[in-house]
C-alpha atoms as a PDB file:
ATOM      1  CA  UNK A   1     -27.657 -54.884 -21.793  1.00  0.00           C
ATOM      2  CA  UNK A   2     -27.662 -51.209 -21.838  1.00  0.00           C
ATOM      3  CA  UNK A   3     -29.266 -49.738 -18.858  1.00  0.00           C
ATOM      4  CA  UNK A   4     -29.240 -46.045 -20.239  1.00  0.00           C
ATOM      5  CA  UNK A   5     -31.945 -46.541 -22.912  1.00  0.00           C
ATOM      6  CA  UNK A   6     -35.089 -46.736 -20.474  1.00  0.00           C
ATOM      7  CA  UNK A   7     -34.065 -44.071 -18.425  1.00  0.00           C
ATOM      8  CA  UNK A   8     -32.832 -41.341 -21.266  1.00  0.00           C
ATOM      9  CA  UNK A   9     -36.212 -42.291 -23.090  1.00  0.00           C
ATOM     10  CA  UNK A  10     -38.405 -41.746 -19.552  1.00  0.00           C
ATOM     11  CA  UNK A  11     -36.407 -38.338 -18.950  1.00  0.00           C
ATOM     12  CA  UNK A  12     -36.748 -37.136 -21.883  1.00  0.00           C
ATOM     13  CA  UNK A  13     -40.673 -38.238 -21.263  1.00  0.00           C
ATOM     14  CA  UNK A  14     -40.197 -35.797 -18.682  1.00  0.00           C
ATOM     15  CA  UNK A  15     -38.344 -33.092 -20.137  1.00  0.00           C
ATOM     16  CA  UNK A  16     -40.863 -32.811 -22.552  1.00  0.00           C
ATOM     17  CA  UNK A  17     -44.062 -32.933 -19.981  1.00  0.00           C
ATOM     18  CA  UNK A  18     -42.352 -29.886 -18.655  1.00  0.00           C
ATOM     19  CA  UNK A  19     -41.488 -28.289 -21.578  1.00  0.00           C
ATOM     20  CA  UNK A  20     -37.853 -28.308 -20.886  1.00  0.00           C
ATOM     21  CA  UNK A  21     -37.081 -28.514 -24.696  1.00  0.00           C
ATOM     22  CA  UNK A  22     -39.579 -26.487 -26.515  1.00  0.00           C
ATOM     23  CA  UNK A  23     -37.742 -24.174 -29.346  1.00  0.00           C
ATOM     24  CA  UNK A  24     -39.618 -24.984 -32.217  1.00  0.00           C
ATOM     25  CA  UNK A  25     -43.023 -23.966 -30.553  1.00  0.00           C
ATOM     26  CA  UNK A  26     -41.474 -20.671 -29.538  1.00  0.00           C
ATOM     27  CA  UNK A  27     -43.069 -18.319 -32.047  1.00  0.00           C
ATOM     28  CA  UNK A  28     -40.544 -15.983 -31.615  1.00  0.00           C
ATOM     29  CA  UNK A  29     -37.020 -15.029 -30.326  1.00  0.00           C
ATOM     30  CA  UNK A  30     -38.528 -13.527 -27.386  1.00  0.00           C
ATOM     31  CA  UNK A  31     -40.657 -16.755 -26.389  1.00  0.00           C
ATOM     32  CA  UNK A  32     -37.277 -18.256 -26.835  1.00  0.00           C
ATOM     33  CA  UNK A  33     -35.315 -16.192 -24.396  1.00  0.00           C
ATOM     34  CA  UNK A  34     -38.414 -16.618 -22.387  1.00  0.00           C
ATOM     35  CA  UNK A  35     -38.576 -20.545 -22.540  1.00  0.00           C
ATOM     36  CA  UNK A  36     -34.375 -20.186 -22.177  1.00  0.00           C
ATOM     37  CA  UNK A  37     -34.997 -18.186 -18.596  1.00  0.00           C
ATOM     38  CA  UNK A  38     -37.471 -20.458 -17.421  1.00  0.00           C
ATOM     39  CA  UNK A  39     -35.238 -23.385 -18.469  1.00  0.00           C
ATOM     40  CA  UNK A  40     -32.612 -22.241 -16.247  1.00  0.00           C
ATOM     41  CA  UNK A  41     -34.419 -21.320 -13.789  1.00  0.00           C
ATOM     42  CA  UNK A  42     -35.944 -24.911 -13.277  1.00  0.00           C
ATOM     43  CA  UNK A  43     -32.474 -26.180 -13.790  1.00  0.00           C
ATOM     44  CA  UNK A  44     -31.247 -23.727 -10.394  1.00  0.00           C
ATOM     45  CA  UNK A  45     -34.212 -25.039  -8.322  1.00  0.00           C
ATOM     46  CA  UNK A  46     -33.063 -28.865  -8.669  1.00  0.00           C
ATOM     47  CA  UNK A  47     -31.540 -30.007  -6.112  1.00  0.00           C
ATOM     48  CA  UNK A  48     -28.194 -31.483  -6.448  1.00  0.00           C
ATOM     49  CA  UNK A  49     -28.019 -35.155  -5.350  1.00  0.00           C
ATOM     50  CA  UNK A  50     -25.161 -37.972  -5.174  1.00  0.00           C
ATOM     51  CA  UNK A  51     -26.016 -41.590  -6.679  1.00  0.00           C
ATOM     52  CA  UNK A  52     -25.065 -43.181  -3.556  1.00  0.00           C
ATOM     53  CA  UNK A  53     -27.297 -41.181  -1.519  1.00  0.00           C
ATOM     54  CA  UNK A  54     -30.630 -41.812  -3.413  1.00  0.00           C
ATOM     55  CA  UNK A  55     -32.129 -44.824  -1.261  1.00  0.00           C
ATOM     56  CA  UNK A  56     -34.249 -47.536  -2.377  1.00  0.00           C
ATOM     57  CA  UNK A  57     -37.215 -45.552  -0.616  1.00  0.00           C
ATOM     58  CA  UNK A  58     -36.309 -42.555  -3.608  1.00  0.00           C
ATOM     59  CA  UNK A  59     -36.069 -45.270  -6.105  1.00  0.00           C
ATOM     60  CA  UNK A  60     -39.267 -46.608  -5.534  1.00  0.00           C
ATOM     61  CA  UNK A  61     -40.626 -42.980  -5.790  1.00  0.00           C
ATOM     62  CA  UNK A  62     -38.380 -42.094  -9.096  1.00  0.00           C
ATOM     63  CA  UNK A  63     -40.137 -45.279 -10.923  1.00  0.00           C
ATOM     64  CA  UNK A  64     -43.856 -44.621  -9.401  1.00  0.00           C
ATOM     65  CA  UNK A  65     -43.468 -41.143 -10.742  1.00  0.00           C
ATOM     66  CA  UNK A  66     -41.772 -42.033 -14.070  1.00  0.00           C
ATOM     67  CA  UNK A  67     -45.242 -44.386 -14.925  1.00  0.00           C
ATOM     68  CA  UNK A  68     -46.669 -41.547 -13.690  1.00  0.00           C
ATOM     69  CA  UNK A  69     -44.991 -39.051 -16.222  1.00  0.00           C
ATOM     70  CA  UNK A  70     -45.241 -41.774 -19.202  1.00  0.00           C
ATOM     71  CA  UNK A  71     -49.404 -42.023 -18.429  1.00  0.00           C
ATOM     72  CA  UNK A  72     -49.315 -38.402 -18.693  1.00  0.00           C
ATOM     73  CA  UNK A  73     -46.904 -38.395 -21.934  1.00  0.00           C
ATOM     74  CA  UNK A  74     -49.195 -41.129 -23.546  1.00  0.00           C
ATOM     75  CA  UNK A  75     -52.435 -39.290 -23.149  1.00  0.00           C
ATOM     76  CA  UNK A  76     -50.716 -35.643 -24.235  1.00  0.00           C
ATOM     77  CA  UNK A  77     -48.317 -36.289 -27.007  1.00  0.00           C
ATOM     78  CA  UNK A  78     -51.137 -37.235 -29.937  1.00  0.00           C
ATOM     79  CA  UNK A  79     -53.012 -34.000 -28.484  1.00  0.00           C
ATOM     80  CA  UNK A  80     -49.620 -31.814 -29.063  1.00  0.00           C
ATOM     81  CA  UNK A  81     -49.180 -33.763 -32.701  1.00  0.00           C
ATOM     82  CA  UNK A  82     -53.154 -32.928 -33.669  1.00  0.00           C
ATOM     83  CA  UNK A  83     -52.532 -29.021 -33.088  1.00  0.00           C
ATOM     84  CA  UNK A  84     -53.153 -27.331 -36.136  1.00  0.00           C
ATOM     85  CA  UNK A  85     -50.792 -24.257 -34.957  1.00  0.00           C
ATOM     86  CA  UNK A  86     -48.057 -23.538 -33.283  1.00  0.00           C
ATOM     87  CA  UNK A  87     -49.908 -21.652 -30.290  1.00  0.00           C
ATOM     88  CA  UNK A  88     -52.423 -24.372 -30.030  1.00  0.00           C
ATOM     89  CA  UNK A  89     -49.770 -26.943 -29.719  1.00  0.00           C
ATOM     90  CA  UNK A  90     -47.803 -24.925 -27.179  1.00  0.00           C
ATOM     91  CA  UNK A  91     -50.847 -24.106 -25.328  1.00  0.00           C
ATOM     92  CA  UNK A  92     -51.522 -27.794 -24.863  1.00  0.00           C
ATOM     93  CA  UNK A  93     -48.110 -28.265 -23.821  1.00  0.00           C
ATOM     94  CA  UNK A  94     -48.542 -26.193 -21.108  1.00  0.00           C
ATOM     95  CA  UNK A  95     -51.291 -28.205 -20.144  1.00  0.00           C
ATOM     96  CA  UNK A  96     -48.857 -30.956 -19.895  1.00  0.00           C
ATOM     97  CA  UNK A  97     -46.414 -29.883 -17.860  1.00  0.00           C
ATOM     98  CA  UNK A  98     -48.959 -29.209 -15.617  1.00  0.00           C
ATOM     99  CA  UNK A  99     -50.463 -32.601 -15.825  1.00  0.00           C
ATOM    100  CA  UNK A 100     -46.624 -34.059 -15.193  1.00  0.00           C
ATOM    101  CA  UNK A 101     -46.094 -31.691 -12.576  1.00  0.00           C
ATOM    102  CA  UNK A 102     -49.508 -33.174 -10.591  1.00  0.00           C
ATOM    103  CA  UNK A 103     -48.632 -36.618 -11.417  1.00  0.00           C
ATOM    104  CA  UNK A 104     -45.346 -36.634  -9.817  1.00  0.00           C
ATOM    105  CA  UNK A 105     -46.238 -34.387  -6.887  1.00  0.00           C
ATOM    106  CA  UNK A 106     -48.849 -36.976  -6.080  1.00  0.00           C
ATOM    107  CA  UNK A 107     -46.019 -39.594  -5.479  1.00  0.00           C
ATOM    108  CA  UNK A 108     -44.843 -40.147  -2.088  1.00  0.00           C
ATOM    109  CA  UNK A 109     -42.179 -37.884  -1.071  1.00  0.00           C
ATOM    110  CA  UNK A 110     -41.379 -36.892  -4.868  1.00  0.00           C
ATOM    111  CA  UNK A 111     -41.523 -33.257  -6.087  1.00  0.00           C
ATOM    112  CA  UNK A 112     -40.854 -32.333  -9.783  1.00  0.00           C
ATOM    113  CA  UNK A 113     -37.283 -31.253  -8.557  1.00  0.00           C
ATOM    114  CA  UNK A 114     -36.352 -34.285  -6.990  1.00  0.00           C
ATOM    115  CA  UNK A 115     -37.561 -36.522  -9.910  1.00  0.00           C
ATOM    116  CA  UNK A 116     -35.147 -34.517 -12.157  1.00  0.00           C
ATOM    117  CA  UNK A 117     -32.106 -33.999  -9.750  1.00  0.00           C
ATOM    118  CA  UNK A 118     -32.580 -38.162  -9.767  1.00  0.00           C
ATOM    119  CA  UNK A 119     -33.151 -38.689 -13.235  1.00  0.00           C
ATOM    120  CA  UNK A 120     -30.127 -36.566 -14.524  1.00  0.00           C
ATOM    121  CA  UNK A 121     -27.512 -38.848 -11.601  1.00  0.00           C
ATOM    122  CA  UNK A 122     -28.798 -42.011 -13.418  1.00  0.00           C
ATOM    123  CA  UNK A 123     -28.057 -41.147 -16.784  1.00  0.00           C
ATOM    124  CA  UNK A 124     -24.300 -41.170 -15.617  1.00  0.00           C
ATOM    125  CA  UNK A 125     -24.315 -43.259 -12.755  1.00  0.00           C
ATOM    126  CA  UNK A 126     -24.540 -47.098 -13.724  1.00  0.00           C
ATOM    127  CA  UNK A 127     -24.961 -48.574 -10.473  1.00  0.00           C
ATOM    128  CA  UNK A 128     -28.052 -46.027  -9.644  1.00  0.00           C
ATOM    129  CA  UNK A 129     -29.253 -46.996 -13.550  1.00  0.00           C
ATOM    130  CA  UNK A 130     -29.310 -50.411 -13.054  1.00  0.00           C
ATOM    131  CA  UNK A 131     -31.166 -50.041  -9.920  1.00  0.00           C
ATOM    132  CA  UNK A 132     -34.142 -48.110 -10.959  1.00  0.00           C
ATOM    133  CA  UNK A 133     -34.528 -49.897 -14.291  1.00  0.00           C
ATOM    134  CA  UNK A 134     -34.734 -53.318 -11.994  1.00  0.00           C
ATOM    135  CA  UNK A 135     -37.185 -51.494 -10.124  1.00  0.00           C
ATOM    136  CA  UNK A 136     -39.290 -50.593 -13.027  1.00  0.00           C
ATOM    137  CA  UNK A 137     -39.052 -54.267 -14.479  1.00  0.00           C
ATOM    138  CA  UNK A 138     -40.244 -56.011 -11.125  1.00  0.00           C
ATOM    139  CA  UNK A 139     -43.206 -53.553 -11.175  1.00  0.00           C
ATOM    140  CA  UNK A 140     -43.856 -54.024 -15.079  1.00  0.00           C
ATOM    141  CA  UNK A 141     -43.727 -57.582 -14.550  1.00  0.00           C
ATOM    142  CA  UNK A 142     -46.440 -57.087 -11.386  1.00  0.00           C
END
């Protein structure tokens, strides 16, 4: 079984909801840069985390937040697709990432920052992996 596939596909979810990966609705090179500076910004503010540290507590909060994120992705993405221009599509973006943001700030002790710090130590830790896609299975099978 590969344990990677669930996660990449919920943090990608994610990276989308916040716009993380947008070059093809930049209009121009200087939306670009712009997206580019904000990218790496976001990417400065995570904070860095161990597998071994994130608890069962965090776990629980990483998969509440991840439903979270996908609820948000499901109602957003044929919005973005129905956009007729390139503005209107990044415009409703926007209003994405600022759904995702809410949804995963409502969780428990989980901030945006957090939920990406643990996402991006799962995708190359298989112990932490396997635990939060065991998570997310007991509560899909709830």
């Amino acid at each position: 079984m590969t344990f990677k596939t669930p996660i990449t596909g919920a943090v990608s979810a994610f990276a989308l909801a916040l716009a993380l990966a947008t070059p093809g609705l930049a209009q121009d090179a200087d939306a670009e840069a712009e997206a580019n500076t904000q990218t790496e910004a976001t990417a400065s503010e995570t904070p860095q985390i161990a597998a071994e540290d994130v608890t069962d507590e965090q776990v629980n909060g990483f998969v509440a937040a991840l439903i979270a994120v996908e609820a948000v992705q499901a109602e957003y993405m044929p919005k973005i697709k129905a956009q007729d221009t390139q503005e209107g599509a990044a415009n409703m973006v926007e209003e994405a990432n600022e759904a995702a943001k809410t949804a995963v700030s409502e969780v428990t002790d989980m901030t945006p920052e957090t939920f990406r710090a643990i996402g991006a130590v799962a995708q190359q830790d298989k112990d932490l992996n396997a635990r939060i896609v065991a998570r997310i299975q007991e509560v899909r099978a709830e």
